[in-house]
N, C-alpha and C. Protein backbone atom coordinates (compact mmCIF):
# COMPACT_ATOMS: atom_id res chain seq x y z
N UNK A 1 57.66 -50.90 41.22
CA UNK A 1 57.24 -52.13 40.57
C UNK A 1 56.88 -53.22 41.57
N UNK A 2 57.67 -52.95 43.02
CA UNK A 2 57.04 -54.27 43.76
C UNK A 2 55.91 -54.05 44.51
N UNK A 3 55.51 -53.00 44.29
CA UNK A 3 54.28 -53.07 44.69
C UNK A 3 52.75 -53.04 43.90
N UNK A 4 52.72 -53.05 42.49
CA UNK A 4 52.02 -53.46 41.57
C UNK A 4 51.94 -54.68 41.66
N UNK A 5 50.63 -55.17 41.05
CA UNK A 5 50.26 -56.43 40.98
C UNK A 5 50.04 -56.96 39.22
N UNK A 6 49.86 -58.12 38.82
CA UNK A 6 50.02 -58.60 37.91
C UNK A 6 48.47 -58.13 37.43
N UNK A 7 48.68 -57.86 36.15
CA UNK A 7 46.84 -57.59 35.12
C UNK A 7 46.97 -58.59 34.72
N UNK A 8 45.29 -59.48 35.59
CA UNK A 8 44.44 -60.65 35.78
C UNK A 8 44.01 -60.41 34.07
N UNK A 9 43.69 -59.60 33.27
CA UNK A 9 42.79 -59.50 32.25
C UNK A 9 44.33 -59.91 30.97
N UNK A 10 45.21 -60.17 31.13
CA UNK A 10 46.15 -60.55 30.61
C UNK A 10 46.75 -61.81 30.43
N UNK A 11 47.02 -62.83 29.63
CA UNK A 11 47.68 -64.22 29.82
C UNK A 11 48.63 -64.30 30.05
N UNK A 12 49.30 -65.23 31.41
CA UNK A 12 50.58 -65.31 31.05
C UNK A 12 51.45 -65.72 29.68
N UNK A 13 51.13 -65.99 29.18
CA UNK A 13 51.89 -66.59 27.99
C UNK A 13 50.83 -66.20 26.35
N UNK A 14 51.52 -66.56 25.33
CA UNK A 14 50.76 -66.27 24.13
C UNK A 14 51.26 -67.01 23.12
N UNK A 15 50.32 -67.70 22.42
CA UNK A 15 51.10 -68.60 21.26
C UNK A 15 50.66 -68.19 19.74
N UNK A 16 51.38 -67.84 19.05
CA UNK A 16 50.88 -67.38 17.92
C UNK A 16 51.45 -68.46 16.82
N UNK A 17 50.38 -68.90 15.66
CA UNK A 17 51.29 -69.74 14.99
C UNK A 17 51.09 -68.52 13.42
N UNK A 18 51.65 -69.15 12.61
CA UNK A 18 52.05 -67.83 11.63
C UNK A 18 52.50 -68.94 10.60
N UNK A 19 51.34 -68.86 9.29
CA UNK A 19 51.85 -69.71 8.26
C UNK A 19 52.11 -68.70 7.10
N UNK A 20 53.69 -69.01 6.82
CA UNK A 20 54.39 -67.98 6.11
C UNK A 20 55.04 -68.80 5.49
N UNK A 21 55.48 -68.48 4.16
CA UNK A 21 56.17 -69.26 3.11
C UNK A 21 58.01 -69.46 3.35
N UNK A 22 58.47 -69.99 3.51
CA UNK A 22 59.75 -70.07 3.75
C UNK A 22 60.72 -70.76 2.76
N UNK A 23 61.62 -70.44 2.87
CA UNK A 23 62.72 -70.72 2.12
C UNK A 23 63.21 -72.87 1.69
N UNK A 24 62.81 -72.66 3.46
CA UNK A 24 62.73 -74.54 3.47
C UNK A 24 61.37 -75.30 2.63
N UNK A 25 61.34 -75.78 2.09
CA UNK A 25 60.22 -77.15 1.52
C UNK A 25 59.51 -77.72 2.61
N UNK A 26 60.31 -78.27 3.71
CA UNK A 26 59.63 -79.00 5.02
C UNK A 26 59.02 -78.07 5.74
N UNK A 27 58.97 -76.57 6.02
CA UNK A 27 58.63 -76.01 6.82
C UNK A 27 57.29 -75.70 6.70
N UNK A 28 56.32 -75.60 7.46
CA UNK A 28 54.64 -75.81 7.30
C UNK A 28 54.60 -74.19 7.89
N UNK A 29 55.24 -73.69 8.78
CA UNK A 29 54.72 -72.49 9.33
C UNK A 29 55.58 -72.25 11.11
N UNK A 30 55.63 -70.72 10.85
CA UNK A 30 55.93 -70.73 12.69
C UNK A 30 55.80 -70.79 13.67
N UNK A 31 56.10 -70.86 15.00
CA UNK A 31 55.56 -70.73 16.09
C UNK A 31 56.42 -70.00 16.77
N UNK A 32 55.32 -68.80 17.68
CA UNK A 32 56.20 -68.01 18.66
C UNK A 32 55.35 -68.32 19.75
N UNK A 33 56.42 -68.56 20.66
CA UNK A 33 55.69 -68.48 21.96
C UNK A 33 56.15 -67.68 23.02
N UNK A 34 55.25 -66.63 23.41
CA UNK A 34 55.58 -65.43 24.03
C UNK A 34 55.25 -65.74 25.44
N UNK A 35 56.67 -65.75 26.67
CA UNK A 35 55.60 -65.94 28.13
C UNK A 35 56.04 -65.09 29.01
N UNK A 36 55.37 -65.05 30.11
CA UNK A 36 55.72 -63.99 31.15
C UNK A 36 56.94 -64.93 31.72
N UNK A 37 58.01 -63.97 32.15
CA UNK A 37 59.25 -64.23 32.71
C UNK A 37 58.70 -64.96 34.44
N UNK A 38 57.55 -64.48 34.66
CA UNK A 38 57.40 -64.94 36.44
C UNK A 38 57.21 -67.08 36.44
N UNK A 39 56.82 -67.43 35.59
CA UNK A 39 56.08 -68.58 35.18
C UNK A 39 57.70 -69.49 35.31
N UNK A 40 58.96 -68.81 35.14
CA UNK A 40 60.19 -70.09 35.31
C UNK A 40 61.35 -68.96 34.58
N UNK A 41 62.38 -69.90 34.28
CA UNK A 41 63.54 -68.91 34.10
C UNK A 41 64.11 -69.73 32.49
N UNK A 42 64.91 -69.38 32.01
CA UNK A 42 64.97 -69.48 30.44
C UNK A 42 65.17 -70.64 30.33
N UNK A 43 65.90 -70.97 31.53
CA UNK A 43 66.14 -73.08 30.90
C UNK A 43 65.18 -73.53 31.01
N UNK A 44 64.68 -73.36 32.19
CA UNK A 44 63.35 -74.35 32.33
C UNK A 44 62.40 -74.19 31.17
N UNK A 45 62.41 -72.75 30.88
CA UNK A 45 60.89 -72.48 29.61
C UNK A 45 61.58 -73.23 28.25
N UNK A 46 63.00 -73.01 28.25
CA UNK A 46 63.04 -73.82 27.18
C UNK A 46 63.13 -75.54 27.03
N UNK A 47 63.17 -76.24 28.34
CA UNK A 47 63.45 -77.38 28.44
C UNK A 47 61.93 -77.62 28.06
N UNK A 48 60.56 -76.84 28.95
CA UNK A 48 59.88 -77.24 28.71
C UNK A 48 59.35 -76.90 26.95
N UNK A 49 59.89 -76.22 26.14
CA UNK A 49 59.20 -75.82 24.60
C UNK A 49 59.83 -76.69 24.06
N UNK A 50 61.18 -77.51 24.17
CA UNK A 50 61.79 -78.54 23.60
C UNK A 50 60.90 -80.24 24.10
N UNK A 51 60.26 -80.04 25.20
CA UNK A 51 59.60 -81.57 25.45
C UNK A 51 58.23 -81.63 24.51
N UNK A 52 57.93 -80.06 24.13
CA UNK A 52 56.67 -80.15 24.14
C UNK A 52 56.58 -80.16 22.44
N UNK A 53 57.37 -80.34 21.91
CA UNK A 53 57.67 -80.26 20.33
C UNK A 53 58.93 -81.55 19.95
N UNK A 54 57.56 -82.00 18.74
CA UNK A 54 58.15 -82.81 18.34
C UNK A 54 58.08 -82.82 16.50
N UNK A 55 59.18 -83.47 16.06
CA UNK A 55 59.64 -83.78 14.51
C UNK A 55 58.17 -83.97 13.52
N UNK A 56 57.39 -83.42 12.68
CA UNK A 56 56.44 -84.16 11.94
C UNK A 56 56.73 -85.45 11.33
N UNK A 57 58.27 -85.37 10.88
CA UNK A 57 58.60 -86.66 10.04
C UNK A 57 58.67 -87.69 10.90
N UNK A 58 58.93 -87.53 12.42
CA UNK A 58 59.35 -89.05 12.99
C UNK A 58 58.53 -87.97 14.67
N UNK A 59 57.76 -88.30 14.43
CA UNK A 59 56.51 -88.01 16.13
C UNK A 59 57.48 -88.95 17.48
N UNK A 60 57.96 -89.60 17.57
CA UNK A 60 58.74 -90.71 18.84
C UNK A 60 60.14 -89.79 18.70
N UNK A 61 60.54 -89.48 17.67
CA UNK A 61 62.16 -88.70 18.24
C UNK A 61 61.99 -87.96 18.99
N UNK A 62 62.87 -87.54 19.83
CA UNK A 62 62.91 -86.54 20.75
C UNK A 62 63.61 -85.37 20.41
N UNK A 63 62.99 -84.42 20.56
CA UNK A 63 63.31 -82.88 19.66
C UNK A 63 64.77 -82.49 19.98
N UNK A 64 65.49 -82.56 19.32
CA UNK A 64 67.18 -82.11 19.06
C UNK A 64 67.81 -80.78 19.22
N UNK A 65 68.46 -79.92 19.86
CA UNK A 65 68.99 -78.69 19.36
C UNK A 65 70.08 -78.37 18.43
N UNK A 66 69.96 -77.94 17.20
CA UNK A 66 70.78 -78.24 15.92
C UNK A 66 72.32 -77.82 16.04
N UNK A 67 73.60 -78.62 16.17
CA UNK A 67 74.63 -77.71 16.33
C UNK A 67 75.46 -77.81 15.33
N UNK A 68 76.60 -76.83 15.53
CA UNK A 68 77.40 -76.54 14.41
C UNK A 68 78.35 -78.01 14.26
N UNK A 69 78.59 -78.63 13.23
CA UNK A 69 79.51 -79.11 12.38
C UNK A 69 80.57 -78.85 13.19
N UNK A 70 81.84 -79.94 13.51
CA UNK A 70 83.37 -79.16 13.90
C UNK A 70 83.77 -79.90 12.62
N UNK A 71 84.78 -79.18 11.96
CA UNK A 71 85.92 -78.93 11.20
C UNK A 71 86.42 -80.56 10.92
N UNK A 72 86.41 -81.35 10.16
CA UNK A 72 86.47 -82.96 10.17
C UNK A 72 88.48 -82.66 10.05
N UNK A 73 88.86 -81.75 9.57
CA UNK A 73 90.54 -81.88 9.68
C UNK A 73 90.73 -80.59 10.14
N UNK A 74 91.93 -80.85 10.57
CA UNK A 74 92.75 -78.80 10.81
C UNK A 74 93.96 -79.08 10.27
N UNK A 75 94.09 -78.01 9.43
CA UNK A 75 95.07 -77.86 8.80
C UNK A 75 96.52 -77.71 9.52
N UNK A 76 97.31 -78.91 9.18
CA UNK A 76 98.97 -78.48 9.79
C UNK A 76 99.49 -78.59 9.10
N UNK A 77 99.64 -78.45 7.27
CA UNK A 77 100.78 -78.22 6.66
C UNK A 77 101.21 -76.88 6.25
N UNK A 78 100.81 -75.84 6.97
CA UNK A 78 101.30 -74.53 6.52
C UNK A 78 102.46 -74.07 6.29
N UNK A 79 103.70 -74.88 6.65
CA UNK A 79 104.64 -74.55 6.50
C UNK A 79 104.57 -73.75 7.43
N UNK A 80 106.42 -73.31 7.03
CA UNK A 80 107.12 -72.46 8.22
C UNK A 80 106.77 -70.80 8.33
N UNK A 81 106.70 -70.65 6.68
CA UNK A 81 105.90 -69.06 6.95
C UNK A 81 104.35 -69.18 7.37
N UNK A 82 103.52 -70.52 7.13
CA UNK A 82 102.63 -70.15 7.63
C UNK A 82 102.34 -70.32 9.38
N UNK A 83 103.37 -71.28 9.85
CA UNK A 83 103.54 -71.21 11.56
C UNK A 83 103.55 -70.23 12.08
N UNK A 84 105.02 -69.12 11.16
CA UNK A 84 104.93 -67.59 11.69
C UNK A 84 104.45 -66.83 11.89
N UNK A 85 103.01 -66.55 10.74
CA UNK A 85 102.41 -65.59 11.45
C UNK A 85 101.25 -65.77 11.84
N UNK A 86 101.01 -67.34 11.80
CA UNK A 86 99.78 -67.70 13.16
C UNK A 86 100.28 -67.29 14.12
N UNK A 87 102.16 -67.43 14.72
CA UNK A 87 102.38 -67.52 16.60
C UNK A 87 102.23 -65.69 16.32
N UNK A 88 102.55 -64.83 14.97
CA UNK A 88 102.61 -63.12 15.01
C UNK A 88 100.84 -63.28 15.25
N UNK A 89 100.43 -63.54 14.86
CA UNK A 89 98.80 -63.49 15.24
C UNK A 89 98.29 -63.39 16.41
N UNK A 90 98.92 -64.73 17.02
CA UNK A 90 98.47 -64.96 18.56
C UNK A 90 99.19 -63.76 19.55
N UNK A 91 100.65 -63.82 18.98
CA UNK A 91 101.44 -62.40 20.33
C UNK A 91 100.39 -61.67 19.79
N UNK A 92 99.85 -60.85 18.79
CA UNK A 92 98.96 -59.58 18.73
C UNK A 92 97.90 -59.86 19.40
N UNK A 93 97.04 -60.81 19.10
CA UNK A 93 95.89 -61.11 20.00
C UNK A 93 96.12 -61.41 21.54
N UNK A 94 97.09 -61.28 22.06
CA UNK A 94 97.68 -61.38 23.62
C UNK A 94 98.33 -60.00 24.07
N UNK A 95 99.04 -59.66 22.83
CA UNK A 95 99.26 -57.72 23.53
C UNK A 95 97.62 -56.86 23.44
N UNK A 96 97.13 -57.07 22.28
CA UNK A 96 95.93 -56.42 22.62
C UNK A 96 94.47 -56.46 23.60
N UNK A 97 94.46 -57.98 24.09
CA UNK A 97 93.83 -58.44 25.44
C UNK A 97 94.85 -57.75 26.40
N UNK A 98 96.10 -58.02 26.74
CA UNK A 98 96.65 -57.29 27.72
C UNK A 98 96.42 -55.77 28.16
N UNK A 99 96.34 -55.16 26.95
CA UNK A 99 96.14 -53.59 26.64
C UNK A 99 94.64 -53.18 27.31
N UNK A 100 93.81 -53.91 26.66
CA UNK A 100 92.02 -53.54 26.93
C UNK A 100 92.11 -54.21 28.45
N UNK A 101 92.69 -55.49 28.59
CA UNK A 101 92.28 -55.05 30.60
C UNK A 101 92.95 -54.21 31.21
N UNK A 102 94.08 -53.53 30.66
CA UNK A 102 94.95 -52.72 31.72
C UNK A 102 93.94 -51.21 31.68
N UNK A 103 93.61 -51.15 30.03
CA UNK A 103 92.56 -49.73 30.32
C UNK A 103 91.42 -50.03 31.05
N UNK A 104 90.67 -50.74 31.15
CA UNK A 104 89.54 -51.48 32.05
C UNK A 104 90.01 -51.74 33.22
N UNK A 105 90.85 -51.38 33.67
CA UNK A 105 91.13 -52.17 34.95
C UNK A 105 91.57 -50.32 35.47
N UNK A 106 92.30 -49.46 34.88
CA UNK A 106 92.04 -48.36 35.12
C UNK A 106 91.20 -47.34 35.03
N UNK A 107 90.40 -47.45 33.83
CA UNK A 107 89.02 -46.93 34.13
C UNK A 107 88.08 -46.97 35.52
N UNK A 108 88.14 -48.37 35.57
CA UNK A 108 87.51 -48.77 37.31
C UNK A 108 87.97 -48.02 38.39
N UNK A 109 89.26 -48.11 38.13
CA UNK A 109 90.31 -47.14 39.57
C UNK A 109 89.77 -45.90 39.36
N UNK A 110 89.76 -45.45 38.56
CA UNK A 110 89.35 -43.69 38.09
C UNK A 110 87.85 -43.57 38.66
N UNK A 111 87.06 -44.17 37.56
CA UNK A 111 85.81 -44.14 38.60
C UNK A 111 85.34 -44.51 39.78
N UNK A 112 85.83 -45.51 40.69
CA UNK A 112 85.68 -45.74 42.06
C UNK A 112 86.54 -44.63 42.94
N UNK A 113 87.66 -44.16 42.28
CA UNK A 113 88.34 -43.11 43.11
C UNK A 113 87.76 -41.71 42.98
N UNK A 114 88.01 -41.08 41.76
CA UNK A 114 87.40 -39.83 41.25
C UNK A 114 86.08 -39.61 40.69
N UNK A 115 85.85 -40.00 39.83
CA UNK A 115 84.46 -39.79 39.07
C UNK A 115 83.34 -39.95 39.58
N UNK A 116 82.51 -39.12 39.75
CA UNK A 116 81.27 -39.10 40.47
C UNK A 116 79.98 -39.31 39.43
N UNK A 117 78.96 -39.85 39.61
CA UNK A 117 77.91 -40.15 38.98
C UNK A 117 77.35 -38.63 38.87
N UNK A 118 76.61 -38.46 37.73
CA UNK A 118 76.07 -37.39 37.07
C UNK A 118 74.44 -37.05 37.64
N UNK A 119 74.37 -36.01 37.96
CA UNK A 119 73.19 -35.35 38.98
C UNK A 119 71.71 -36.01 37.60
N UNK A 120 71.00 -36.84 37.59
CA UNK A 120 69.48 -36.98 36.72
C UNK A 120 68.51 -36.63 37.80
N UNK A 121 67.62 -36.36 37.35
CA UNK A 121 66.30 -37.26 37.99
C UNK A 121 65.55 -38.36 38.38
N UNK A 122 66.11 -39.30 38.12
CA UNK A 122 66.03 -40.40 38.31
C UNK A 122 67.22 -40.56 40.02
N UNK A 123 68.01 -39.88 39.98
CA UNK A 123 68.96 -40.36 41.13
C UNK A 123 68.34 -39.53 42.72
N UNK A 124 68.22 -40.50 43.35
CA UNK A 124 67.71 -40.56 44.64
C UNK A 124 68.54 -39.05 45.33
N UNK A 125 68.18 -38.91 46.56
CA UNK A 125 69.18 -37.71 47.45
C UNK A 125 69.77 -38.76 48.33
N UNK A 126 70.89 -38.14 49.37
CA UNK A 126 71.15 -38.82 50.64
C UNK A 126 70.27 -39.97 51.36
N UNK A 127 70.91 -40.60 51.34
CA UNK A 127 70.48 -41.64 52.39
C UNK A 127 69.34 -42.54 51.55
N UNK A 128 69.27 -42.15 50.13
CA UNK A 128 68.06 -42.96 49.89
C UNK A 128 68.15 -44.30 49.46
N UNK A 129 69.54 -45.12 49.92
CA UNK A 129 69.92 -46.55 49.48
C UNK A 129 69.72 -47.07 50.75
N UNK A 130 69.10 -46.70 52.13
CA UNK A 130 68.75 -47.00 52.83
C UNK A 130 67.45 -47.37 53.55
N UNK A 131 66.42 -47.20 52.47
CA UNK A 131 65.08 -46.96 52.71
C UNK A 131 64.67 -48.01 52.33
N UNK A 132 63.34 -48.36 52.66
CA UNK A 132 62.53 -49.70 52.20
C UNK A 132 62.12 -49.54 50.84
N UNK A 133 61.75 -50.01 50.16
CA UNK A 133 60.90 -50.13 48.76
C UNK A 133 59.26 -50.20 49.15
N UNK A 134 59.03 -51.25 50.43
CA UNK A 134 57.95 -51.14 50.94
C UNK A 134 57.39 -50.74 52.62
């Protein structure tokens, strides 16, 4: 791949708009915008698709990313049986994190010690993590 070059007869990027009926009243239609990954990296493409879009109802706002609602109360009157088996909840959710890294953490040992990668075609011979690409 690093030695291919980019197809000139191709755009970097592609904008398709797509007027489709939707569920919302306000919504006029979609936009996808498809770009080549070489042109910037996901924040930037999205910082720039967020400057470049703006509200129909109010053109001067500055385009928002919509987030979730937090919880306006949390509940603390559960009482004493209900304290109990929130803290039985949490020990389970702490023995069973304990459990999945100890197998993950031995899996690793097993395969860095014993287990050998499986013969494909795709896998190089000797010495071939030593070679140039170009």
């Amino acid at each position: 791949l690093s030695k291919t070059t980019l197809d000139k007869s191709r755009p970097l990027w592609d904008i398709h708009i797509l007027q489709l009926k939707t569920s919302k009243v306000e919504v006029e239609g979609i936009g996808i915008f498809r770009i080549h990954h070489s042109l910037g990296d996901g924040t930037s493409l999205v910082s720039l698709l967020l400057a470049l879009t703006r509200k129909i109802s109010d053109p001067e706002a500055l385009p928002t990313i919509p987030v979730q609602k937090k919880r306006d109360e949390i509940r603390t009157d559960d009482g004493p049986k209900g304290q109990f088996w929130r803290r039985v909840l949490v020990i389970w959710w702490m023995l069973k994190l304990l459990y999945n890294t100890m197998v993950d953490v031995m899996m690793f040992m097993a395969t860095a010690l014993f287990l050998k990668d499986t013969k494909t075609p795709v896998k190089g011979g000797q010495g071939v993590a030593f070679t140039p690409r170009r």
